[in-house]
C-alpha atoms as a PDB file:
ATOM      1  CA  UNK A   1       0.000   0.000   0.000  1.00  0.00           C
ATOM      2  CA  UNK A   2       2.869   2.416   0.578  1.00  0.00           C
ATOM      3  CA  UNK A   3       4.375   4.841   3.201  1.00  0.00           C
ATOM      4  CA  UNK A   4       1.967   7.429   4.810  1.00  0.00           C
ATOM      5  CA  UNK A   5       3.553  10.815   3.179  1.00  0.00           C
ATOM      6  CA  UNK A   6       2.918  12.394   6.837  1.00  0.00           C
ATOM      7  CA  UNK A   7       5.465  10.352   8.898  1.00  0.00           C
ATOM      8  CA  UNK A   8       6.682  12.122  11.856  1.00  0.00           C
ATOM      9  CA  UNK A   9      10.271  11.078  11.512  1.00  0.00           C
ATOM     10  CA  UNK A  10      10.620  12.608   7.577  1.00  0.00           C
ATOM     11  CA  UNK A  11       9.277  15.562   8.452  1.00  0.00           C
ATOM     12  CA  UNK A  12      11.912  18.616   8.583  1.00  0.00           C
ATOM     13  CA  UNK A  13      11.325  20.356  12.025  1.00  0.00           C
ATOM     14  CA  UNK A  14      13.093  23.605  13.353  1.00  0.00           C
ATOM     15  CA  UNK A  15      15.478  22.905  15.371  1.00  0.00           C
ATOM     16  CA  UNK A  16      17.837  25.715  17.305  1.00  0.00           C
ATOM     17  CA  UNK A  17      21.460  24.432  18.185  1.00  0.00           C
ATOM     18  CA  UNK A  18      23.655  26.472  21.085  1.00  0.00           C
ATOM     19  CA  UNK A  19      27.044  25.750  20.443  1.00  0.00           C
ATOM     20  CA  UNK A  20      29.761  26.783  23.280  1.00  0.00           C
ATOM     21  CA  UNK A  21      33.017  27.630  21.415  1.00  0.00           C
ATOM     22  CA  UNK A  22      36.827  28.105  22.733  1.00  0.00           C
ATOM     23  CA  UNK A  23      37.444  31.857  22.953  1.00  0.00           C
ATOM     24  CA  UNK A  24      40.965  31.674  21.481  1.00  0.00           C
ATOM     25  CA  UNK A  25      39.858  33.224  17.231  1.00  0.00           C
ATOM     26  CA  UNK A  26      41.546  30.651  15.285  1.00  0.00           C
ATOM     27  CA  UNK A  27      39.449  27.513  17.467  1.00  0.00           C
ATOM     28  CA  UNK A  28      36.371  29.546  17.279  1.00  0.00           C
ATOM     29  CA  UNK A  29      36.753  29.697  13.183  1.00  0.00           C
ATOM     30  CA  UNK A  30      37.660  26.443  12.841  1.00  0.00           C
ATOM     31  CA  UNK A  31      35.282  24.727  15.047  1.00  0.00           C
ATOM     32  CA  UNK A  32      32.468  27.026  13.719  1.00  0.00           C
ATOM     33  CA  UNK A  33      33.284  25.954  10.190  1.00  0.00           C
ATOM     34  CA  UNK A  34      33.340  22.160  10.953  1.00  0.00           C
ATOM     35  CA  UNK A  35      29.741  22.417  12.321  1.00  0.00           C
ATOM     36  CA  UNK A  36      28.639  24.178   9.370  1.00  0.00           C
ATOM     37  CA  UNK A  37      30.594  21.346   7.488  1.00  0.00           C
ATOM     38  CA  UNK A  38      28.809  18.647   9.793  1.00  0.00           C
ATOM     39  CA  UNK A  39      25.328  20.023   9.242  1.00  0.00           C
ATOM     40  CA  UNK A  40      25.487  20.695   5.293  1.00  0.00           C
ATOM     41  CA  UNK A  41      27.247  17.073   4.745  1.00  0.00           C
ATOM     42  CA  UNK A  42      23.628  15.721   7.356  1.00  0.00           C
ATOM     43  CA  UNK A  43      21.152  17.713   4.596  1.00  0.00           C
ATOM     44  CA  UNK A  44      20.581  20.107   7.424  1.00  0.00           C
ATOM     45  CA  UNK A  45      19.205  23.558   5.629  1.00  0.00           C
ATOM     46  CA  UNK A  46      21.005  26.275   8.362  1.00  0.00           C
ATOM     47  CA  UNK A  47      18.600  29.314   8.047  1.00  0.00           C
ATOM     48  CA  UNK A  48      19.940  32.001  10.888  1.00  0.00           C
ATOM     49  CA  UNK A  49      23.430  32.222  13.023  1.00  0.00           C
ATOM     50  CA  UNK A  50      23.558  34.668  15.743  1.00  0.00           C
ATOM     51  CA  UNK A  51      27.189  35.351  17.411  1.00  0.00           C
ATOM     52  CA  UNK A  52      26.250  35.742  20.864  1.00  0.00           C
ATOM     53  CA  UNK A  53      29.882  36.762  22.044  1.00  0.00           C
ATOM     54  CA  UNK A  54      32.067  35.955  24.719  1.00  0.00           C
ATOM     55  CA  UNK A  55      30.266  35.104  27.731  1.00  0.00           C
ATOM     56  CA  UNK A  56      31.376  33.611  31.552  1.00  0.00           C
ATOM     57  CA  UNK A  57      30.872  29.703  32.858  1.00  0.00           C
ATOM     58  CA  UNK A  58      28.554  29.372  35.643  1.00  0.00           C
ATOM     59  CA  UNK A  59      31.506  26.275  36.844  1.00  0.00           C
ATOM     60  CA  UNK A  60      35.027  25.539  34.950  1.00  0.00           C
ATOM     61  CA  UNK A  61      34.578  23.255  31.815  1.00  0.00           C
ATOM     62  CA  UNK A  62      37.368  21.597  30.182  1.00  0.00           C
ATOM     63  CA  UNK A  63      40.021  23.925  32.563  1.00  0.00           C
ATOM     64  CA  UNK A  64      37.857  26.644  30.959  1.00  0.00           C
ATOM     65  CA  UNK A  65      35.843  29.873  32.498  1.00  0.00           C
ATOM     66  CA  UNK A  66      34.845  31.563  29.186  1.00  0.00           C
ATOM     67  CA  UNK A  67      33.419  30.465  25.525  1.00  0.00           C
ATOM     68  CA  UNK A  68      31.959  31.970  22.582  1.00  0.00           C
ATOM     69  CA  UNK A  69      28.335  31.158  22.375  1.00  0.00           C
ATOM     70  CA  UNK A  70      26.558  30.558  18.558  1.00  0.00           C
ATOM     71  CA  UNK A  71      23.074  29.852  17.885  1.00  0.00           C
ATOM     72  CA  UNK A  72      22.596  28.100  14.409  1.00  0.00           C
ATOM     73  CA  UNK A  73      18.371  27.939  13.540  1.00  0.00           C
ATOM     74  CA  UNK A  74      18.338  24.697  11.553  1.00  0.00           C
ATOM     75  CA  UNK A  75      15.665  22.902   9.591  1.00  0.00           C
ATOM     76  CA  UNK A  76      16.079  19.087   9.924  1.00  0.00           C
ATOM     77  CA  UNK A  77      14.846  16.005  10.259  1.00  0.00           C
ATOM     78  CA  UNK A  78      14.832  14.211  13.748  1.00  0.00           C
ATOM     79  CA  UNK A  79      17.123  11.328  12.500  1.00  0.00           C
ATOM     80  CA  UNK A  80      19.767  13.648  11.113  1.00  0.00           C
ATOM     81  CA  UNK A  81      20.272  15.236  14.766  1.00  0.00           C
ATOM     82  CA  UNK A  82      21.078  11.984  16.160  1.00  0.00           C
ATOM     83  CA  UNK A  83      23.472  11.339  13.720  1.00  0.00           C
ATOM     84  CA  UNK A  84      25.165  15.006  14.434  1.00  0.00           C
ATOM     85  CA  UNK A  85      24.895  14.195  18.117  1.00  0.00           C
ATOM     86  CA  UNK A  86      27.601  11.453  17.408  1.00  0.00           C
ATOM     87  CA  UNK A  87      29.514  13.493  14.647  1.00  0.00           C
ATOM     88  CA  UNK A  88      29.554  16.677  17.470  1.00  0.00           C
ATOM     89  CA  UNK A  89      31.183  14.845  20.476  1.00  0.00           C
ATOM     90  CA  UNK A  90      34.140  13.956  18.504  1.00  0.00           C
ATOM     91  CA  UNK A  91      35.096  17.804  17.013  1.00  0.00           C
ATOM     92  CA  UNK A  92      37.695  19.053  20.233  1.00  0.00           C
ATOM     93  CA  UNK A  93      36.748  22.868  19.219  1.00  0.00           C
ATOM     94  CA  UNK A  94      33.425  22.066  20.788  1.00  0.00           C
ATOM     95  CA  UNK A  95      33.207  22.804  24.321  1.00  0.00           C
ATOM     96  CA  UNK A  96      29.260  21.847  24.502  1.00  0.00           C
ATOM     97  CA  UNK A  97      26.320  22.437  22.641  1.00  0.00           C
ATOM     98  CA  UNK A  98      22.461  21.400  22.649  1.00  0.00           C
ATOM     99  CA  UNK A  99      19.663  20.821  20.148  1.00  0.00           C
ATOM    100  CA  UNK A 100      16.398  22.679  21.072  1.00  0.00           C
ATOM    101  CA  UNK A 101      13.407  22.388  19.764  1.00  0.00           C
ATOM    102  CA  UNK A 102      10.750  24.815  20.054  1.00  0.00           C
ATOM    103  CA  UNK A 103       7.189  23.987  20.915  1.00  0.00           C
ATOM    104  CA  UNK A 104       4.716  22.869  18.520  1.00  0.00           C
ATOM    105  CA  UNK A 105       1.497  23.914  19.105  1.00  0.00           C
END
């Protein structure tokens, strides 16, 4: 009979990912481009990135007490972000960073 078109898992959602960046320029650059590199490689469609700047840790992370903060708005589908959750904890100019999701209503 075939596949329902309206499956939730092929469905491209917005997503918004907070990345947490080294402060030091030339590992900000780099790891910035790799994600971009990461996402357009996963078919993710990046539609905004806002530099939020240099900002303090709450606690140390990684000997660190300072990162640049990045929010990419993505569109993507749910399967692609677990794969980038895998591709993400191996790039070492990533200090942390989380997929949101906004509500649907």
């Amino acid at each position: 009979m075939g596949r329902p078109i309206d499956r939730e898992e092929d469905v491209m959602r917005q997503y918004e990912l907070v990345a947490i960046f080294p402060i030091e320029e030339e590992q900000h650059n780099s790891g910035r481009e790799k994600i971009l590199a990461d996402l357009s490689g996963a078919g993710v469609q990046v539609e905004k990135t806002d530099e939020l700047g240099d900002r303090n840790f709450a606690y140390e992370i990684n000997k660190r007490r300072r990162g640049k903060y990045v929010i990419f708005t993505i569109n993507a589908e749910p399967q692609a972000i677990a794969a980038l959750d895998k591709t993400f904890k191996l790039n070492s100019n990533l200090i942390r960073y989380l997929f949101v999701a906004p509500n649907r209503r």
